[in-house]
Protein backbone atom coordinates (compact mmCIF):
# COMPACT_ATOMS: atom_id res chain seq x y z
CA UNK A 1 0.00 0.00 0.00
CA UNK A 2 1.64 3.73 -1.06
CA UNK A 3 3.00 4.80 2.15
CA UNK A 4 0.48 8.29 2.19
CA UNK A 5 -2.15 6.27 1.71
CA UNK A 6 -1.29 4.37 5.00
CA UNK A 7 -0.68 7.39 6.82
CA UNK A 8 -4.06 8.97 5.88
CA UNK A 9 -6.05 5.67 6.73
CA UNK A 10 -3.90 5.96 10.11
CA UNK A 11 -4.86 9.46 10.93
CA UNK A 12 -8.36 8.74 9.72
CA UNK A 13 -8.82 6.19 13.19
CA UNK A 14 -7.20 8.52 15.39
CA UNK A 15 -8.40 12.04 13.96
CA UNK A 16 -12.31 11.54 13.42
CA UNK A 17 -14.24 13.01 16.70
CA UNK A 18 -17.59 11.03 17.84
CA UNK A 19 -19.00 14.31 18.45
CA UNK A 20 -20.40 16.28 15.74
CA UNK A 21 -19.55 19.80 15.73
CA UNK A 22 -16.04 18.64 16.61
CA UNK A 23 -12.53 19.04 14.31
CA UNK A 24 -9.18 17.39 14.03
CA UNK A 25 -6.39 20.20 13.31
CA UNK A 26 -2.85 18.86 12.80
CA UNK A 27 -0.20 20.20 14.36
CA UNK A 28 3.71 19.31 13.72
CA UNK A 29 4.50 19.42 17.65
CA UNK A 30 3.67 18.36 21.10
CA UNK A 31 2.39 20.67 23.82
CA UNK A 32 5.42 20.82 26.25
CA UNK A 33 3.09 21.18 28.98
CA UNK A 34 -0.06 22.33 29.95
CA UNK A 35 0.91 24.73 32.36
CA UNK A 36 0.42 28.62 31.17
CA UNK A 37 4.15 29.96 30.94
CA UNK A 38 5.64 27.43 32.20
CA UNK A 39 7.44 24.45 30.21
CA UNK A 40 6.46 26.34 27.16
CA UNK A 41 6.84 27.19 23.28
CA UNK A 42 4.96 28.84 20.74
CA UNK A 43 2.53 25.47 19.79
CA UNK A 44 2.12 24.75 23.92
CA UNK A 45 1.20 28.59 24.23
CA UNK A 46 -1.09 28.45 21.18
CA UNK A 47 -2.97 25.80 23.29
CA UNK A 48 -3.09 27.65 26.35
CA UNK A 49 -4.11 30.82 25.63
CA UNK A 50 -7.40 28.82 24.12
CA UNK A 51 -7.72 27.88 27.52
CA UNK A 52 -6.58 31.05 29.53
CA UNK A 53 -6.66 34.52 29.96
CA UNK A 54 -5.02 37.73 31.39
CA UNK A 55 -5.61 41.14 32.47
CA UNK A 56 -5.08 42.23 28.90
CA UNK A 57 -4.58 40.98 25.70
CA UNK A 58 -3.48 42.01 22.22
CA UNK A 59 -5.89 43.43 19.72
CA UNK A 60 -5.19 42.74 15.77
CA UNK A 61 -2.77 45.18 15.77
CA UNK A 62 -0.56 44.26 18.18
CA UNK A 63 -1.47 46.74 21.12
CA UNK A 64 -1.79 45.24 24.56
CA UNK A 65 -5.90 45.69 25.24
CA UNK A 66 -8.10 45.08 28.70
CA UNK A 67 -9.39 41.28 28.42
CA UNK A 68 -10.27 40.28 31.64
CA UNK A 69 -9.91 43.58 32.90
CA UNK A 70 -12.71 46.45 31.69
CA UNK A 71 -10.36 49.23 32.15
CA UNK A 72 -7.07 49.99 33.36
CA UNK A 73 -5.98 53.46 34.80
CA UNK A 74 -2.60 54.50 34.92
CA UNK A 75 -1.64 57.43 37.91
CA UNK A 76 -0.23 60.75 36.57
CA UNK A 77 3.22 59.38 37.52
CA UNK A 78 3.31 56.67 35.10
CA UNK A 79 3.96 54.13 37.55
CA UNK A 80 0.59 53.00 39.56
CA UNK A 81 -1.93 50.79 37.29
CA UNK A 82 -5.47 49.73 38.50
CA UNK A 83 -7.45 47.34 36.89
CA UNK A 84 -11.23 46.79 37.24
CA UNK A 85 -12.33 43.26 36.64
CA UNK A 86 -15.20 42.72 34.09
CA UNK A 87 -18.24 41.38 36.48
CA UNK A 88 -19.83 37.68 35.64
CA UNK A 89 -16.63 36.04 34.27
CA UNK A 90 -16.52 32.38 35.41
CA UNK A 91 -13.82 30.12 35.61
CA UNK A 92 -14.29 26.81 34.33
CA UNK A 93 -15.15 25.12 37.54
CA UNK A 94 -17.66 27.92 37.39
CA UNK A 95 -16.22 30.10 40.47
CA UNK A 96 -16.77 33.69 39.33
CA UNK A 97 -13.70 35.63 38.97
CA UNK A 98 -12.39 38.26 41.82
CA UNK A 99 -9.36 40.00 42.56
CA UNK A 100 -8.36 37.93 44.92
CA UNK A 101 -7.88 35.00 42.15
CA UNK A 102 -5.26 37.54 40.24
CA UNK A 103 -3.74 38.37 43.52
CA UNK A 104 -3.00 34.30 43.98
CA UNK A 105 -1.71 34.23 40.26
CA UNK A 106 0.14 37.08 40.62
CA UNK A 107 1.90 35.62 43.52
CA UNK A 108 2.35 32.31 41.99
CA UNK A 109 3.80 33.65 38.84
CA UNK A 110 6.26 35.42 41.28
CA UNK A 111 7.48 32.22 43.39
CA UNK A 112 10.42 30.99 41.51
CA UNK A 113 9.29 27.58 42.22
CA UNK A 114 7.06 28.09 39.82
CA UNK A 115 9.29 28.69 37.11
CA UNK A 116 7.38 30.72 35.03
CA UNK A 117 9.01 32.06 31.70
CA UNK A 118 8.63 35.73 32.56
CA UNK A 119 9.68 35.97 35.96
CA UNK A 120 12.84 37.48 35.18
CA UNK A 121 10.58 40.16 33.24
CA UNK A 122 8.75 41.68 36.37
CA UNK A 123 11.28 41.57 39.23
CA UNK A 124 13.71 43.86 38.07
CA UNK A 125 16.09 42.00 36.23
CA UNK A 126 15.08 43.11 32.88
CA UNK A 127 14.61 46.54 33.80
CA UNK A 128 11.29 46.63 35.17
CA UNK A 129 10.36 46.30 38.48
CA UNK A 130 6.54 45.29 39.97
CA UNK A 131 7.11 46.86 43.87
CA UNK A 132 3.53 46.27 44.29
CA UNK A 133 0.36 44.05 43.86
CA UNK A 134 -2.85 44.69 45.85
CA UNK A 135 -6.31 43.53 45.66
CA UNK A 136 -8.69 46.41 47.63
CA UNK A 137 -11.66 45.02 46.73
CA UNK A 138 -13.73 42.18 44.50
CA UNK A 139 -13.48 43.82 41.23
CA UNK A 140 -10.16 46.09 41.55
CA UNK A 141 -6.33 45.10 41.48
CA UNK A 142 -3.38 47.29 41.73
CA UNK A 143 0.35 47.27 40.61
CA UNK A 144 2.61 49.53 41.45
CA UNK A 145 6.23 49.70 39.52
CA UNK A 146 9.32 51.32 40.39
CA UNK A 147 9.44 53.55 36.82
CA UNK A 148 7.61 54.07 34.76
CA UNK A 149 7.53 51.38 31.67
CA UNK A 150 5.70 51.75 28.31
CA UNK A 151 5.88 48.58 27.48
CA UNK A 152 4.43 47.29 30.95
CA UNK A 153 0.99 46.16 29.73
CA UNK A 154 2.53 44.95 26.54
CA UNK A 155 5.00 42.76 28.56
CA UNK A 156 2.03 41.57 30.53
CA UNK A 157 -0.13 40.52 27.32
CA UNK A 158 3.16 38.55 25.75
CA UNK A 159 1.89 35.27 24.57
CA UNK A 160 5.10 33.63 25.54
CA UNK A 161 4.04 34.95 29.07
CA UNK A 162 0.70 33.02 28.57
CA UNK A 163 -0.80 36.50 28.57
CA UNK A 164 0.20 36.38 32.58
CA UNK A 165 -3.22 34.41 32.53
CA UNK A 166 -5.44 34.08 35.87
CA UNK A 167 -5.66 31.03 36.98
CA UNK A 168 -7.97 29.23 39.92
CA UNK A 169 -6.62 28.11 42.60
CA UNK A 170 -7.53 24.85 42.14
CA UNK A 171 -5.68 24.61 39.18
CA UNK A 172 -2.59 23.08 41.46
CA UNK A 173 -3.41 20.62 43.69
CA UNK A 174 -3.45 20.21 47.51
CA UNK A 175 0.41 20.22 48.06
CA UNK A 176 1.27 23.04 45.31
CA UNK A 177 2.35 20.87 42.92
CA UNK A 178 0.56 21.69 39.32
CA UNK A 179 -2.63 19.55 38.41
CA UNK A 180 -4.10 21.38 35.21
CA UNK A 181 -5.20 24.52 33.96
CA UNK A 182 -8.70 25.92 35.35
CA UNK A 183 -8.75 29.22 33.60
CA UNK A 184 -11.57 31.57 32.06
CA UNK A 185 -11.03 30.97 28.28
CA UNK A 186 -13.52 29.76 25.84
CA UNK A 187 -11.96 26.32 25.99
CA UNK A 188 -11.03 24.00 28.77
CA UNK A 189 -8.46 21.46 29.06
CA UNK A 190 -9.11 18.14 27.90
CA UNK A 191 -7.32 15.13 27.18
CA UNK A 192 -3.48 14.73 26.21
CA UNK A 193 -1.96 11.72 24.97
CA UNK A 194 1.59 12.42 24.88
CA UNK A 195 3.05 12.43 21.44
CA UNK A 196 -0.57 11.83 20.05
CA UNK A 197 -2.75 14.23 20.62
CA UNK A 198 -4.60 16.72 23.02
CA UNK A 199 -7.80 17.89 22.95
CA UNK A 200 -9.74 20.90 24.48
CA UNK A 201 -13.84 21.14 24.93
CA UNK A 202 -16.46 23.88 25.00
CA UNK A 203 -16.88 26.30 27.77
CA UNK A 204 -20.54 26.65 27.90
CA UNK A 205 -20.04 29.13 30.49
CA UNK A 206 -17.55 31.33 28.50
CA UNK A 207 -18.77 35.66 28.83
CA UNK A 208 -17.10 36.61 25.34
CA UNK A 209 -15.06 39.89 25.76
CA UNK A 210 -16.65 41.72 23.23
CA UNK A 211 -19.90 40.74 20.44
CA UNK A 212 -19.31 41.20 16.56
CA UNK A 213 -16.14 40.58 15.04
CA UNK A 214 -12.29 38.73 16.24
CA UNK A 215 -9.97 40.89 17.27
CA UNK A 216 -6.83 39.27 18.35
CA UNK A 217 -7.42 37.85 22.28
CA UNK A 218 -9.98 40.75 22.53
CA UNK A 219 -12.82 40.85 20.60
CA UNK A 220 -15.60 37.78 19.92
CA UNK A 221 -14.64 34.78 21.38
CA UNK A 222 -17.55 32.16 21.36
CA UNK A 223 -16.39 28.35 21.63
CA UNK A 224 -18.61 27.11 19.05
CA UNK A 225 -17.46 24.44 18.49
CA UNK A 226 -17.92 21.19 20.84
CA UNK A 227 -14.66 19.50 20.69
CA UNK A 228 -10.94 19.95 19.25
CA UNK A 229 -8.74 17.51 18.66
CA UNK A 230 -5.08 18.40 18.10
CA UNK A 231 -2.86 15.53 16.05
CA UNK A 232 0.33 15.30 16.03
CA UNK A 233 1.84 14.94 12.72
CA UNK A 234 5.20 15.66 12.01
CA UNK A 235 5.25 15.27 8.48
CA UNK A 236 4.15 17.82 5.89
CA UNK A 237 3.28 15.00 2.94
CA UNK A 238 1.28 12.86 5.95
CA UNK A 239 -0.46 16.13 6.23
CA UNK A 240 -1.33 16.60 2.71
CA UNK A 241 -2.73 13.47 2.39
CA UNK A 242 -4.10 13.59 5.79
CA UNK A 243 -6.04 16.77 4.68
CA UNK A 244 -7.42 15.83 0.70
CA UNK A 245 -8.51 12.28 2.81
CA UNK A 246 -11.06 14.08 5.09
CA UNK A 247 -8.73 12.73 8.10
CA UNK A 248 -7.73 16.39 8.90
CA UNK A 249 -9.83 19.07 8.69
CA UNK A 250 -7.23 21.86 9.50
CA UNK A 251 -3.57 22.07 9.54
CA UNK A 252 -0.45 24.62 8.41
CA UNK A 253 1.02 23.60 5.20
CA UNK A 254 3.72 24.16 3.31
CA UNK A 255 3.69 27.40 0.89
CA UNK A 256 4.84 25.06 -1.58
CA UNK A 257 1.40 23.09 -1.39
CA UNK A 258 -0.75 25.81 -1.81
CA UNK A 259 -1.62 25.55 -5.15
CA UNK A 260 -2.24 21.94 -5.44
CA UNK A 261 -4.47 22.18 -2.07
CA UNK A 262 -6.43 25.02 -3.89
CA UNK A 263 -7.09 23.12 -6.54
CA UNK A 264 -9.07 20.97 -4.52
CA UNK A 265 -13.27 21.56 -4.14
CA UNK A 266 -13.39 20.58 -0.75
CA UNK A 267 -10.28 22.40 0.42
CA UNK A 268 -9.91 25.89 0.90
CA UNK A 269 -7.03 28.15 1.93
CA UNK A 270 -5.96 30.62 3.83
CA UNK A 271 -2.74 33.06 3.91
CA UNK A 272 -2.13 35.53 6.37
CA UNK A 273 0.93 37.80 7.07
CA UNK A 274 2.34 37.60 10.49
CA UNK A 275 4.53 39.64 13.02
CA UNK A 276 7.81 37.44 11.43
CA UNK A 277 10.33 38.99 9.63
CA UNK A 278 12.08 37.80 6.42
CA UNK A 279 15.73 39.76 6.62
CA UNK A 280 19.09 39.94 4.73
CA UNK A 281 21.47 40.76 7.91
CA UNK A 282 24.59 42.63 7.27
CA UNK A 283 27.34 42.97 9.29
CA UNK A 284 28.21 46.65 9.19
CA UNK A 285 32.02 46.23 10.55
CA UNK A 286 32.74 43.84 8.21
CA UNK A 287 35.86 45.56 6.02
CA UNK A 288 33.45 45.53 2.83
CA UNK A 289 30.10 45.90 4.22
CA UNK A 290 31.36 48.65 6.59
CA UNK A 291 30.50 50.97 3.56
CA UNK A 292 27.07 52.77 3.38
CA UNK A 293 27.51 53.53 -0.26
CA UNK A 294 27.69 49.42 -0.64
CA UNK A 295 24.86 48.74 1.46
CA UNK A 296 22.47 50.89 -0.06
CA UNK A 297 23.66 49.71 -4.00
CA UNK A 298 22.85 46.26 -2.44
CA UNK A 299 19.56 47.34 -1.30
CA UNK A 300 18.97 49.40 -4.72
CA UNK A 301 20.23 46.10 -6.57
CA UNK A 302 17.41 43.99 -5.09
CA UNK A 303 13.68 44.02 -7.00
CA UNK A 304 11.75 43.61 -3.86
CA UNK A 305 8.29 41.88 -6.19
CA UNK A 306 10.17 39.91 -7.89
CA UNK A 307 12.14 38.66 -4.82
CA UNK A 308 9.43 38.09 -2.60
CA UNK A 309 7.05 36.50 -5.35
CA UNK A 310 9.80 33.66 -5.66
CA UNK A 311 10.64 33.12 -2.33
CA UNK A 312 7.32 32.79 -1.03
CA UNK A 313 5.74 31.00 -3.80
CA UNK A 314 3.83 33.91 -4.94
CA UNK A 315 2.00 34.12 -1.56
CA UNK A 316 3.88 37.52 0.08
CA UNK A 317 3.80 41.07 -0.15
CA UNK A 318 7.17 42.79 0.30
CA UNK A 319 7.45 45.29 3.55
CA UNK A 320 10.98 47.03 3.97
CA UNK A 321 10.16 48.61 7.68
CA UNK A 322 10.77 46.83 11.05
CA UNK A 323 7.38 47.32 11.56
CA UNK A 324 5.08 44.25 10.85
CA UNK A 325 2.48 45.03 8.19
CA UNK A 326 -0.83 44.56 10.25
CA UNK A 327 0.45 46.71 13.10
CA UNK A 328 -1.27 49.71 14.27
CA UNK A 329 2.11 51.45 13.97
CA UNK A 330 2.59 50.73 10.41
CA UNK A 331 1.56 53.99 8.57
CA UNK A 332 2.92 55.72 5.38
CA UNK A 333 6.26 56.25 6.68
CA UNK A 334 6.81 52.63 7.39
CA UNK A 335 5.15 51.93 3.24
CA UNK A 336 8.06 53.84 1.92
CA UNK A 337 10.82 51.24 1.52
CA UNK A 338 13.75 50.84 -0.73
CA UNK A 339 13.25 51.61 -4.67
CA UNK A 340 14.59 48.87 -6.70
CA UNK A 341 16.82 50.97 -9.14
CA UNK A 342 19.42 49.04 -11.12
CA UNK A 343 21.93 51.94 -12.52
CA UNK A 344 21.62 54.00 -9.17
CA UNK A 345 23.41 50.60 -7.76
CA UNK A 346 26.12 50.41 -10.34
CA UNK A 347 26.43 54.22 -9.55
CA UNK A 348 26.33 53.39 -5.58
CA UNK A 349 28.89 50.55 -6.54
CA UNK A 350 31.12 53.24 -8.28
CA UNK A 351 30.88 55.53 -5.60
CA UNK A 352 31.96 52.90 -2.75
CA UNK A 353 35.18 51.98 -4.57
CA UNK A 354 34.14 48.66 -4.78
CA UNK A 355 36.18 46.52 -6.87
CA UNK A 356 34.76 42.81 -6.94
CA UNK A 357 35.01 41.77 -3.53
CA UNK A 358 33.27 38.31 -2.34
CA UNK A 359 30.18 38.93 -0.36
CA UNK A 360 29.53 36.11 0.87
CA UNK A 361 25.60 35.32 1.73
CA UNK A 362 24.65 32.55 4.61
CA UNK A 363 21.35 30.56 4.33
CA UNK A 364 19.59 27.51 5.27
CA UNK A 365 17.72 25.17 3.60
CA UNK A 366 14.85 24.49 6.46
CA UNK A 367 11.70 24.03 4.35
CA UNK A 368 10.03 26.53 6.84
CA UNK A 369 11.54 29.66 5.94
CA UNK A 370 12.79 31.17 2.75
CA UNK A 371 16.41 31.87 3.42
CA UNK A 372 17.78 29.49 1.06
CA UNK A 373 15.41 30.85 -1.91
CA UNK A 374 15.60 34.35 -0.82
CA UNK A 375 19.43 34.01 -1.17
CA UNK A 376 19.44 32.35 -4.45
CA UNK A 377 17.02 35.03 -6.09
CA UNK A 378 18.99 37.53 -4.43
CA UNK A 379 22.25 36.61 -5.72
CA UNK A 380 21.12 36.95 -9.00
CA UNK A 381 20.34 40.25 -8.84
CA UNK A 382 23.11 41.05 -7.04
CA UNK A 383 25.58 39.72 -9.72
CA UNK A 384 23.34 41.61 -12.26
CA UNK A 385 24.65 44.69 -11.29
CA UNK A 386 28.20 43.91 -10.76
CA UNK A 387 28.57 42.46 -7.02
CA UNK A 388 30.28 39.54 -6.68
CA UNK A 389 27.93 37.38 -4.65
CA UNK A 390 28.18 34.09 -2.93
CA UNK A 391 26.03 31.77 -1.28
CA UNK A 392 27.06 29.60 1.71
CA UNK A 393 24.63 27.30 2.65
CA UNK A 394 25.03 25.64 6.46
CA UNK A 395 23.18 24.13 8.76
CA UNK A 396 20.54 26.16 11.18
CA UNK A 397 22.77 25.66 14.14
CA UNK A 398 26.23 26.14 12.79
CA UNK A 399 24.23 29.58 11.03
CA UNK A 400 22.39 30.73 14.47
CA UNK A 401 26.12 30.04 15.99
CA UNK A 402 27.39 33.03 13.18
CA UNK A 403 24.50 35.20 14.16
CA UNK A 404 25.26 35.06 17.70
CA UNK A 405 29.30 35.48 17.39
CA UNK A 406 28.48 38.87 14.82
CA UNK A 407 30.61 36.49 12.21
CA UNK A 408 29.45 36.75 8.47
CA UNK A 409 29.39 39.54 5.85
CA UNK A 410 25.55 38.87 4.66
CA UNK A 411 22.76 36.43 6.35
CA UNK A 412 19.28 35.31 4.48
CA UNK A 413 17.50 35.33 8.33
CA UNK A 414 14.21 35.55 9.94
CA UNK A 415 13.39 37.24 13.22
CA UNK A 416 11.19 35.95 15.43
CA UNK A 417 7.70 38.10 15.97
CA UNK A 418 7.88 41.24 17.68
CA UNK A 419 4.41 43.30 18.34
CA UNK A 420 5.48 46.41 20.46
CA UNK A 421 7.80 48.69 18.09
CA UNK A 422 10.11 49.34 21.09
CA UNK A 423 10.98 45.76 21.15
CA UNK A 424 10.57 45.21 17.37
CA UNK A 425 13.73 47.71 16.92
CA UNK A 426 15.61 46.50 19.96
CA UNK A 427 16.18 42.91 18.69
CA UNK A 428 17.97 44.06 16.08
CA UNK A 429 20.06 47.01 17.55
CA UNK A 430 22.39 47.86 20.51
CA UNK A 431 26.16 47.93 20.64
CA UNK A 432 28.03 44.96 19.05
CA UNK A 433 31.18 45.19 21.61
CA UNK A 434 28.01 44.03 24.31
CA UNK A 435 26.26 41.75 22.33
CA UNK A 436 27.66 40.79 18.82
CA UNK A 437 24.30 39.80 17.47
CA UNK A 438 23.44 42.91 16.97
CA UNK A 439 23.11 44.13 13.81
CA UNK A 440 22.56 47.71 14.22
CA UNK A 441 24.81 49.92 16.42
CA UNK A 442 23.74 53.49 16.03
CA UNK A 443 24.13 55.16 19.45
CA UNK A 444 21.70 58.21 17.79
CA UNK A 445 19.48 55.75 16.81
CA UNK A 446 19.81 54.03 20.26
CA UNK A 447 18.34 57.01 22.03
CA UNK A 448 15.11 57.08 20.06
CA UNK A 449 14.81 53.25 20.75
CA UNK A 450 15.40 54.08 24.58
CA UNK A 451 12.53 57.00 24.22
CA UNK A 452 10.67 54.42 22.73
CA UNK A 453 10.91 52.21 25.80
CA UNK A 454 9.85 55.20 28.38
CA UNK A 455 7.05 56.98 26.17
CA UNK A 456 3.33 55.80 26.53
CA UNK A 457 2.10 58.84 24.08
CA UNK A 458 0.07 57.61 20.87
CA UNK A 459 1.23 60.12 18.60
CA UNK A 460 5.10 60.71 19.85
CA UNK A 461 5.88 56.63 19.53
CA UNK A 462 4.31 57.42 16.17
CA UNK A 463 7.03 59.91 15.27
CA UNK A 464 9.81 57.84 17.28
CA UNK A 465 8.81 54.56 14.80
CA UNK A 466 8.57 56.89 11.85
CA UNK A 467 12.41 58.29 12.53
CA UNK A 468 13.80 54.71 13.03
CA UNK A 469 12.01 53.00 10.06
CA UNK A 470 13.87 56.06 7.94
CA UNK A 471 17.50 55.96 9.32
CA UNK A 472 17.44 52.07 8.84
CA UNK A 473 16.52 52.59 4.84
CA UNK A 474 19.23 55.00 4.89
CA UNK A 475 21.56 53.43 6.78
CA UNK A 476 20.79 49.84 5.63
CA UNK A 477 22.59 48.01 8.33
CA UNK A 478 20.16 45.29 7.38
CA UNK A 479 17.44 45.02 4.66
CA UNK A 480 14.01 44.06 5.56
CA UNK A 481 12.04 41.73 2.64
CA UNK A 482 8.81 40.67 3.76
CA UNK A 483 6.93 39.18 6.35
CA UNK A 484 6.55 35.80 7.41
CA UNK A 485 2.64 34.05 6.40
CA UNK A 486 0.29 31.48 7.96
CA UNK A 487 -0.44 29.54 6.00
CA UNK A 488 -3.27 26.88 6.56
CA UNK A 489 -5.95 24.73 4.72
CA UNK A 490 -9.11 23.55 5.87
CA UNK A 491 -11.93 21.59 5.00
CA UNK A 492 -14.41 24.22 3.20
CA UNK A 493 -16.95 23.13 6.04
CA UNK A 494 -14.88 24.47 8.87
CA UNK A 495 -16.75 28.05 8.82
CA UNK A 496 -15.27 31.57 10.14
CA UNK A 497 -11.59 30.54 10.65
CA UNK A 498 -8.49 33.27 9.66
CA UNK A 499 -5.34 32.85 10.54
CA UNK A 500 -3.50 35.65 13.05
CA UNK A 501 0.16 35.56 14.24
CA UNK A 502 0.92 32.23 13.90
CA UNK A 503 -1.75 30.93 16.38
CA UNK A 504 -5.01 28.67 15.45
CA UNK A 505 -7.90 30.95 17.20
CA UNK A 506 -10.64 27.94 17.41
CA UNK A 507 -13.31 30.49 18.92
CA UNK A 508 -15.60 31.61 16.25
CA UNK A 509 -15.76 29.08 14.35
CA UNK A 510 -18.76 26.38 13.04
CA UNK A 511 -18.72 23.61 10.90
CA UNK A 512 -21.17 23.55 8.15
CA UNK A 513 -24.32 21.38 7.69
């Protein structure tokens, strides 16, 4: 029997549910754990925050907004935030939430026993400092930090966090150790199979943060559907023919399968840009790199449609800026990128002194991002102007190892999502003597980032984003291509689902008749 065929017969007797209104959704990994935070990577915390909530959440764009919470106040010295609690929110044991229930989450998050991921975040050892937590009364809760901090409800809403969810005490069990998550989300934990599969059920007691439309963690939430399943299935073919079998109604696929997938009538799919970022790196004190002139004939050298059309199998949409494209900080500024301009390069080229020298380019060939095809296109066009262009393909390893030591000339790279601008320009700047990753080093540049950091003003973060996004097209210490895409095919009878920032948002969604 053809080995697919095997597979999808396989998956069929594990994936179908007994229950209708219930799904199978493939997903390449394990959950770590089932602990919010705790054990955690970005499949366990997809999971989770299904399951869980916090204070606040992100919104579409990116912006950390009240969730649990119905409005936060921050004092006139930036440093004192109260929080009222929305009223009739439930956990899933049905307790009804109070401030007392964040206090004990708080405090648990806090105990290094617990070894939660973003410990290190709160008690000063990143910078920011909580001096304070209070609950006054049922509906109100009160932290106090030692500066003030921008990015303090952002850090709070970070999904690698587990949105610093709230959690019933009964989640751990009698002598502290962990039993399983009892949060407020519109699903609740329900059976794992390690290596299998794990499933999560209907809260029938879920109060939906908003009515209407999604909206990130923030808006409509309704767990309409009874049950999901989650597979585990490592293998991208196994999930192709898992999902034109019927055995899988949902799963991420390869950009490579899209058209194939499309083709089918009971398929459909969807493709959504995402808070990733598809980079060439360059390493600015690099004896040939170290020149502006070159950096911005490389940049002019590069058709940015034609690039991003290959290496994403005609799926992306190039975007030069740091700035994701479906953040609320990405306005005209951050649309005006670099102008693909063939002679201006050979008259940048001329103007560097450059006289042939290697440059070499570093890429992988995981099938999950484009760095290998980015490379190759770009290489072309780079030779097509006169630069003498190489491509080194390595390992992901022995490449990360480069990016951390500061050691190559040019890197085909990805960086990992960013929402909060201030953080977005951060991972890529700072001074390379500290920390030879980074790319940029820019002490000007360095003090806008900083103001960044310290500023909670709309309109002046605005500006601040608007003066970075322009001094790195100028400056080109790296060149931003386009950003990463979800990409994920379901069953045409799964109803309402759209992909956002990498994470499978079951709320909302029905299965057809």
């Amino acid at each position: 029997m053809n080995r697919l065929l095997a597979s999808a017969f396989a998956l069929l007797a594990l994936a179908s549910p007994a229950a209708a209104q219930s799904v199978t959704v493939a997903v390449a990994a394990d959950i770590r754990s089932n602990n919010p935070g705790v054990n955690r990577d970005d499949n366990t915390d997809d999971f989770a925050l299904q399951l869980v909530e916090g204070l606040v959440g992100y919104d579409e764009g990116g912006v950390a907004t009240p969730l649990l919470a119905e409005k936060v106040e921050l004092s006139a010295d930036g440093r004192t935030y109260t929080f009222t609690l929305r009223e009739g929110v439930r956990f899933h044991n049905g307790a009804e939430l109070s401030s007392t229930d964040v206090l004990w989450s708080w405090n648990r998050y806090m105990d290094p026993k617990t070894d939660w991921r973003c410990t290190s975040e709160f008690d000063g050892r990143s910078g920011l400092k909580v001096e304070e937590a209070t609950a006054p009364d049922a509906r109100t809760f009160v932290m106090k930090i030692d500066k003030p901090n921008a990015l303090f409800l952002d850090t709070l809403a970070r999904t690698d966090c587990a949105m610093t969810a709230i959690l019933h005490k009964d989640s751990v069990k009698a002598d502290g150790s962990w039993d399983k998550p009892i949060g407020t989300g519109p699903y609740k934990f329900g059976e794992w199979k390690r290596g299998e599969y794990f499933t999560m059920t209907a809260f029938d007691g879920y109060k939906s943060p908003k009515e209407g439309s999604r909206d990130g963690y923030v808006g409509a939430k309704r767990p309409l559907l009874k049950e999901v399943k989650f597979l585990v299935v490592k293998d991208p073919a196994t999930v192709k023919a898992g999902l034109l079998s019927g055995a899988l109604d949902m799963a991420e696929i390869l950009p490579s399968d899209v058209e194939e997938l499309r083709r089918n009538p009971k398929l459909a799919v969807a493709v959504q840009p995402n808070a990733v970022r598809h980079v060439f790196l360059i390493q600015t004190r690099d004896a040939v790199m170290g020149n502006q002139k070159l950096r911005q004939a490389i940049a002019a050298a590069l058709d940015m449609e034609e690039l991003v059309a290959a290496a994403s199998n005609n799926l992306g949409k190039p975007n030069s800026s740091p700035i994701y494209s479906a953040s609320s900080y990405f306005g005209e500024a951050e649309k005006k990128g670099h102008a693909y301009d063939p002679a201006r390069a050979r008259k940048l080229l001329q103007e560097a002194g450059y006289k042939g020298e290697k440059i070499v380019i570093l890429a992988n060939k995981r099938p999950t991002v484009p760095s290998f095809p980015a490379a190759v296109v770009a290489q072309q066009m780079l030779q097509s102007v006169g630069v003498n262009a190489e491509i080194e393909v390595l390992d992901w390893a022995t490449q990360l190892d480069r990016f951390n030591k500061g050691n190559f000339q040019m890197q085909s790279f990805s960086f990992s999502a960013r929402f909060d601008p201030a953080i977005a320009f951060e991972q890529f700047s700072g001074p390379k003597d500290k920390q030879p990753r980074k790319v940029w080093d820019n002490p000007e540049a360095q003090k806008l980032i900083d103001r960044l950091f310290l500023t909670s003003d709309r309109a002046e973060r605005q500006k601040l984003v608007n003066q970075l996004h322009q001094r790195v097209i100028d400056e080109v210490p790296l060149i931003f291509v386009f950003n990463g895409l979800d990409v994920i095919a379901h069953a045409k009878r799964v109803q309402g689902f759209k992909p956002w920032q990498s994470k499978l948002r079951m709320w909302e969604v029905t299965l057809a008749d």
